[in-house]
Protein backbone atom coordinates (compact mmCIF):
# COMPACT_ATOMS: atom_id res chain seq x y z
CA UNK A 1 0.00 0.00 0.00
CA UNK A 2 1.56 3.53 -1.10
CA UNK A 3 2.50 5.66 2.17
CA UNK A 4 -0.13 8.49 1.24
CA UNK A 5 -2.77 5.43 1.53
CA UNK A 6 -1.89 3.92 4.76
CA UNK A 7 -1.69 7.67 6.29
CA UNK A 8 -5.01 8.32 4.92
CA UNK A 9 -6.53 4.67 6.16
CA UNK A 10 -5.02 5.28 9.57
CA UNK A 11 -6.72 8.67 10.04
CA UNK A 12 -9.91 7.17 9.35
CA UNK A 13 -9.81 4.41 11.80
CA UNK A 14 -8.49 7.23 14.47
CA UNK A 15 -12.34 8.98 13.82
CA UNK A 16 -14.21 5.57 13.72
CA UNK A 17 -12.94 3.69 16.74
CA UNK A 18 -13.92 6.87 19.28
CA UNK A 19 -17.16 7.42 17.88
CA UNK A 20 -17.52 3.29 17.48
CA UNK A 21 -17.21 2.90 21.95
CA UNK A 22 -18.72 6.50 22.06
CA UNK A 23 -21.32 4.96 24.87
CA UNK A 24 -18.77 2.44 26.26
CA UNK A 25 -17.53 4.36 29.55
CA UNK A 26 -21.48 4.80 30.69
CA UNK A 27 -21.73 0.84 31.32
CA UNK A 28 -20.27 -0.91 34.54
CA UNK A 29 -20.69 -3.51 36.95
CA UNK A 30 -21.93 -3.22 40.46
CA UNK A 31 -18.38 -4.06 41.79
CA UNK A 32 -15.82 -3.29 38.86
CA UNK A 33 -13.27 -1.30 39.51
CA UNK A 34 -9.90 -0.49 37.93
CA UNK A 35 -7.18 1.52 40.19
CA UNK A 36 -3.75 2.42 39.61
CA UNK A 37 -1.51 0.41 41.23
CA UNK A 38 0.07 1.53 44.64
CA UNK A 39 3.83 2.68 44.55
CA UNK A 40 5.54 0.06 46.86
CA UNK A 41 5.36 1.41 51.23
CA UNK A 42 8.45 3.08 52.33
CA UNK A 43 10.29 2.44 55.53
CA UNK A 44 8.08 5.69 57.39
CA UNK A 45 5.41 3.10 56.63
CA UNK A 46 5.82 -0.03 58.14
CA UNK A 47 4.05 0.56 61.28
CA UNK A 48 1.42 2.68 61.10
CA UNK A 49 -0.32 5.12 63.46
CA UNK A 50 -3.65 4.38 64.94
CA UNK A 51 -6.37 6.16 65.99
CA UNK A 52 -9.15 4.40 67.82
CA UNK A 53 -11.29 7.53 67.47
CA UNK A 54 -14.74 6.08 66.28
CA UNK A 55 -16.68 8.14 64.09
CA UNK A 56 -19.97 6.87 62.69
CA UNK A 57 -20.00 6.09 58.80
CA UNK A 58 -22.62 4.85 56.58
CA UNK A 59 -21.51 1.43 54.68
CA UNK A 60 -23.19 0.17 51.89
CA UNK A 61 -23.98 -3.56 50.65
CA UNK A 62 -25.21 -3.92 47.40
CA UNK A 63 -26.42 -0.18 47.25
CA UNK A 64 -28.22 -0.57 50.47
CA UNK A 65 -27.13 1.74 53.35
CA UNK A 66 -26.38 0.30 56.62
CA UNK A 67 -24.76 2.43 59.92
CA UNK A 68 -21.17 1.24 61.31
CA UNK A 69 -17.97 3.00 61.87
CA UNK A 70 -14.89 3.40 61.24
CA UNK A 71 -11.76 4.16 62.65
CA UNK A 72 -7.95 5.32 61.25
CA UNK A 73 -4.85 2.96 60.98
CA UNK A 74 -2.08 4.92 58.97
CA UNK A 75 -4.56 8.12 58.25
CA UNK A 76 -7.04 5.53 56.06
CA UNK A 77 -10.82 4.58 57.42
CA UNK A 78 -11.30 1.38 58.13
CA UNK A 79 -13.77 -1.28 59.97
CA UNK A 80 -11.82 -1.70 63.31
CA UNK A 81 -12.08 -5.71 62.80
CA UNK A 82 -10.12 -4.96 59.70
CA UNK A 83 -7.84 -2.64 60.97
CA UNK A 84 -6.89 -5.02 63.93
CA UNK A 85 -6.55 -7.80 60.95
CA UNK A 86 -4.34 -5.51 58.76
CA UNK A 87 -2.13 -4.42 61.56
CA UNK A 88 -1.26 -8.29 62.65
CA UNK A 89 -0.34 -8.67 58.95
CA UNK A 90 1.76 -5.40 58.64
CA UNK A 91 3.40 -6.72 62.37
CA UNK A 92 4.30 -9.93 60.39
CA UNK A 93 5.55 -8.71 57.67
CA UNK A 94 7.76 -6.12 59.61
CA UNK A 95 9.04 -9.16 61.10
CA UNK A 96 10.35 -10.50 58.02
CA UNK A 97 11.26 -7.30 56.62
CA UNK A 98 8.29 -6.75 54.25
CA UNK A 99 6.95 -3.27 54.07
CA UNK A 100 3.06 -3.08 54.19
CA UNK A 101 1.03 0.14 54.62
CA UNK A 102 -2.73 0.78 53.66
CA UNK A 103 -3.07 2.94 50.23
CA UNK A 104 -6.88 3.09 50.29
CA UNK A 105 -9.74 1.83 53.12
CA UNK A 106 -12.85 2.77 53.45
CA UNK A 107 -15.01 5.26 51.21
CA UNK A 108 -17.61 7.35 51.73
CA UNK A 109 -20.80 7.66 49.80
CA UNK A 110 -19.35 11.43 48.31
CA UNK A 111 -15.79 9.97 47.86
CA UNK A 112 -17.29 7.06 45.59
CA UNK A 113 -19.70 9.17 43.80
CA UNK A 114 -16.70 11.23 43.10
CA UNK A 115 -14.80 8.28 41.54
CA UNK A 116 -17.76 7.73 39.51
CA UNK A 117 -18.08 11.00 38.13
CA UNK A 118 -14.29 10.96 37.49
CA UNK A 119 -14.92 7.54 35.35
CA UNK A 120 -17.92 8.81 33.58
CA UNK A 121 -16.44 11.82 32.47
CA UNK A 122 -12.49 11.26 32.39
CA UNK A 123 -11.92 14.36 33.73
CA UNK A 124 -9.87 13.18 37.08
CA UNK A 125 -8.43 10.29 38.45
CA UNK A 126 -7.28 9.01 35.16
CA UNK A 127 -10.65 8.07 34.13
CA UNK A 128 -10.47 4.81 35.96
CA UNK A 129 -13.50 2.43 36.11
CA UNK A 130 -15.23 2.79 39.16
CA UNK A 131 -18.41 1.23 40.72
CA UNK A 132 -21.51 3.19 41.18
CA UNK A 133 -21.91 5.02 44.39
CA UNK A 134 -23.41 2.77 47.25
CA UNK A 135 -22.15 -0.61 44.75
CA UNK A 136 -18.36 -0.40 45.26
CA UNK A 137 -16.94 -3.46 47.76
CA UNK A 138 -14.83 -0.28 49.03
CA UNK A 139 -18.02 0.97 51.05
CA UNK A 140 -18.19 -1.72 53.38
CA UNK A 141 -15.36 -0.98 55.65
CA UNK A 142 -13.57 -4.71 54.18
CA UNK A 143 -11.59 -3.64 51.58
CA UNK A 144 -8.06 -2.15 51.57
CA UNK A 145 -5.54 -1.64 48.40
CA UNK A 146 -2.48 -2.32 49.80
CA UNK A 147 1.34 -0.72 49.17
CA UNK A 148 4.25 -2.68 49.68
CA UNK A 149 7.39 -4.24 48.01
CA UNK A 150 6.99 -8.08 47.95
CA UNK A 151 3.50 -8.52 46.78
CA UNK A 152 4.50 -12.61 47.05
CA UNK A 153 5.01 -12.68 50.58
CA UNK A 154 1.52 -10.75 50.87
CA UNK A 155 -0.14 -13.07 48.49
CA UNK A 156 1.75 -16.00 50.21
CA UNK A 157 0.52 -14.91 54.13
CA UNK A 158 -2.54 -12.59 53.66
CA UNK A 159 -4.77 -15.87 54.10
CA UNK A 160 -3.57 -16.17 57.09
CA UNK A 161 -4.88 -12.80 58.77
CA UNK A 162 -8.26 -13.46 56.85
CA UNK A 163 -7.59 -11.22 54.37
CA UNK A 164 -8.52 -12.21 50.11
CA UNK A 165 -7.71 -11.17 47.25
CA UNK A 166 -11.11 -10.33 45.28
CA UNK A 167 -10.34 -8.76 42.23
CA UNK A 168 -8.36 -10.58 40.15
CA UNK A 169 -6.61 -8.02 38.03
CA UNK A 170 -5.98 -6.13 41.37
CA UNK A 171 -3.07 -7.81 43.35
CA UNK A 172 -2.91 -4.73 45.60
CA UNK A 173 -6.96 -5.26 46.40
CA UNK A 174 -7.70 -7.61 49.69
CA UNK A 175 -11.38 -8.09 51.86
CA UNK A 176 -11.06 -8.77 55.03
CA UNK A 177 -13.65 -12.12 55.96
CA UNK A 178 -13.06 -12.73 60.02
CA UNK A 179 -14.06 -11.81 63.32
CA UNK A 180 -12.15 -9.34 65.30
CA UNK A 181 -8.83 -11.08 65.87
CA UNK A 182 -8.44 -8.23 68.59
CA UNK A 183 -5.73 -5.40 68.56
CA UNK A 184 -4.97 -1.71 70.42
CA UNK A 185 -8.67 -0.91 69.24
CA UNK A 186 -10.31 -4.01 70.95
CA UNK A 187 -13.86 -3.65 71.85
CA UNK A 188 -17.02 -1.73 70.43
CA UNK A 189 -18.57 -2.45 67.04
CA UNK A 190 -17.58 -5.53 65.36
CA UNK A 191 -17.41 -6.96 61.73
CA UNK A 192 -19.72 -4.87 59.56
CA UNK A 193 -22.20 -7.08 57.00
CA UNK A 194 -21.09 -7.68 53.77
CA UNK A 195 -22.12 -10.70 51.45
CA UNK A 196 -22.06 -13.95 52.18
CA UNK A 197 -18.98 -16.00 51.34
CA UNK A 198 -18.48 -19.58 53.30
CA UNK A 199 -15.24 -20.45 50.79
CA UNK A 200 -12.91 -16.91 52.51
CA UNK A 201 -11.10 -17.88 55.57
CA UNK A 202 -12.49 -17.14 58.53
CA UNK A 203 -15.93 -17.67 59.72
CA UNK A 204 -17.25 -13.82 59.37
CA UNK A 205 -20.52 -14.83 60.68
CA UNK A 206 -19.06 -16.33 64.01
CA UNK A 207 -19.44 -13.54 67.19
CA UNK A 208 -16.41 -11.52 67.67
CA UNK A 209 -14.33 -12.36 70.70
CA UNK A 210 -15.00 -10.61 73.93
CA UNK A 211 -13.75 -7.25 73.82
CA UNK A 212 -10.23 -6.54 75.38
CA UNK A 213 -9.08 -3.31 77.20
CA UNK A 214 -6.29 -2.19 74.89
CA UNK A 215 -4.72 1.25 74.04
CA UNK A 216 -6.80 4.10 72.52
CA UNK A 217 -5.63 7.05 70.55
CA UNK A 218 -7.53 10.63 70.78
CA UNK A 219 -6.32 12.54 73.95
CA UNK A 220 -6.47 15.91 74.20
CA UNK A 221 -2.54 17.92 74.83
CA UNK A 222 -0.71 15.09 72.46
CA UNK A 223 -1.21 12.64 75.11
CA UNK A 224 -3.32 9.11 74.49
CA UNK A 225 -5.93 7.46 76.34
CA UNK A 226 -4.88 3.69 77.54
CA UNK A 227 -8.15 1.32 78.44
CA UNK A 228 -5.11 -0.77 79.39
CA UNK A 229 -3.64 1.76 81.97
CA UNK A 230 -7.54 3.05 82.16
CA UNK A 231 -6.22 6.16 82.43
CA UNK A 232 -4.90 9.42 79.52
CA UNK A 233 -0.82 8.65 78.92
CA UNK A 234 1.48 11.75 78.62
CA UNK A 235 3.18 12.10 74.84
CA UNK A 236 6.29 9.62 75.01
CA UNK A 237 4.79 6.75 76.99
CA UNK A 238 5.27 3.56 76.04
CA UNK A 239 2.26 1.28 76.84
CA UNK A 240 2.32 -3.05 76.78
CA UNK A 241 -1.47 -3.25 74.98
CA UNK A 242 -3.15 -5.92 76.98
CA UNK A 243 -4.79 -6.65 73.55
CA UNK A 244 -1.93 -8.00 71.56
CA UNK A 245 1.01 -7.77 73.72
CA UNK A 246 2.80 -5.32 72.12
CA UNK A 247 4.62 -2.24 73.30
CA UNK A 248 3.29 1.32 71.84
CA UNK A 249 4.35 4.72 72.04
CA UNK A 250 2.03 7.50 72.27
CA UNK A 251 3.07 11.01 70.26
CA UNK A 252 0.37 13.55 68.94
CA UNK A 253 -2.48 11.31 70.13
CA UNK A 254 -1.48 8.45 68.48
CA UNK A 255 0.03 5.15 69.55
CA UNK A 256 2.60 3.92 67.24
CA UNK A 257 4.44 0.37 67.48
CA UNK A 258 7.88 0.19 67.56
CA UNK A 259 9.10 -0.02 70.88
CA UNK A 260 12.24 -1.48 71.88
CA UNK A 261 14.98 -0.85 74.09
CA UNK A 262 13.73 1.56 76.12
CA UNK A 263 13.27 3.37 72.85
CA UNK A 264 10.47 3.90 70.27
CA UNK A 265 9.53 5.81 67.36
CA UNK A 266 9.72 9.12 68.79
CA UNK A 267 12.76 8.66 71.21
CA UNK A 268 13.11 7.54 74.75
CA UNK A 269 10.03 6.12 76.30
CA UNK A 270 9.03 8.99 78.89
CA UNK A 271 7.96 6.48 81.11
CA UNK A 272 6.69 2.29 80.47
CA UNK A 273 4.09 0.13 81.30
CA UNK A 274 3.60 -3.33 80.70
CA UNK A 275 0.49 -4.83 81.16
């Protein structure tokens, strides 16, 4: 074919193939989603901070609205059973030098119906494909898109903290099916519904265990609140959670793992209780 040809058959197919998948981006599944992929944790990252704040968010299953809450591990919403499961994972994977941090939790009904907007009309977020508002398995305080830099150890271990992977062309994209497994946020609302699935590990519809005093984040003057200690920790304390045994620091109203030595995140423990 002579070079003017080709051009000219080229151009053509560049005016047909838009107009040809001119409807395409208006069509979706309930739960399809596309996201760019995470950008691997870095060492800042590998234990998070927690806040065991509650706040009161609406979830959604299947585009009905149900009430729960959430609370913060690493400045991302999340179910509190999940967050307890993620942070045993992240723990493990310190432990054998994996970094693991949360990229995206929960969503709120405006943050998804921003998504969706974004998807319908390409004008943010890339354009990615994004369930509709109330439909997206991100709304039901399960879900997390992980970062980190071995995704084989995570797809090797995540089973064992509960957690699945659900969207097959997502490897960053794990639900959480368990009961409370316990953790510095023990106690108070439990595993929110979500659909029915007997083959994910864990039994999700067994009762969650009795609740545990453990540490809690959210004290006024940068100190933290300890239900183990029952009693507001000054900023540099380290604290033995009675929940999971381990050692936490409190800085900013936060507790942060970490502790060793005498020593955690933020410096010299000011003062340290075990449990």
């Amino acid at each position: 074919m002579p070079v003017n040809a080709a051009k000219k058959s080229l151009w053509l197919w560049s005016l047909i193939v838009p107009l040809a998948c001119s409807g395409c981006a208006a069509v979706t599944g309930d739960d399809e989603e596309q996201e760019s992929e995470p950008q691997g944790s870095s060492a800042d990252e590998l234990r998070s901070p927690v806040s065991c704040t509650e706040r009161g968010a609406t979830g959604y299953k299947s585009g009905a609205p149900y009430a729960m809450s959430v609370i913060t591990v690493g400045g991302k919403a999340t179910a509190k059973p999940t967050a307890h499961a993620f942070l045993k994972m992240q723990q493990a994977a310190d432990a054998a030098g994996v970094t693991l941090s949360i990229n995206s939790g929960f969503r709120s009904q405006a943050e998804q119906q921003y998504l969706y907007k974004c998807y319908q009309t390409g004008s943010c977020n890339s354009g990615n494909l994004a369930a509709r508002p109330g439909y997206s398995n991100h709304q039901n305080g399960r879900a997390l898109d992980l970062a980190t830099g071995d995704w084989t150890w995570v797809a090797n271990n995540a089973a064992r903290f509960g957690f699945r992977r659900t969207v097959p062309s997502e490897r960053w994209h794990y639900e959480f099916f368990g009961s409370d497994p316990g953790g510095p946020c023990a106690g108070g609302a439990g595993t929110p519904p979500a659909p029915a699935d007997p083959s994910a590990p864990g039994n999700h519809d067994a009762p969650a265990p009795a609740p545990t005093p453990a540490n809690t984040g959210g004290a006024s003057g940068g100190g933290c609140f300890s239900p183990t200690m029952n009693e507001s920790m000054d900023a540099g304390a380290c604290v033995q959670s009675s929940a999971d045994d381990v050692f936490y620091q409190c800085h900013d109203g936060l507790w942060y793992r970490g502790v060793s030595g005498g020593n955690g995140p933020y410096g010299t423990c000011t003062s340290t209780h075990a449990h």
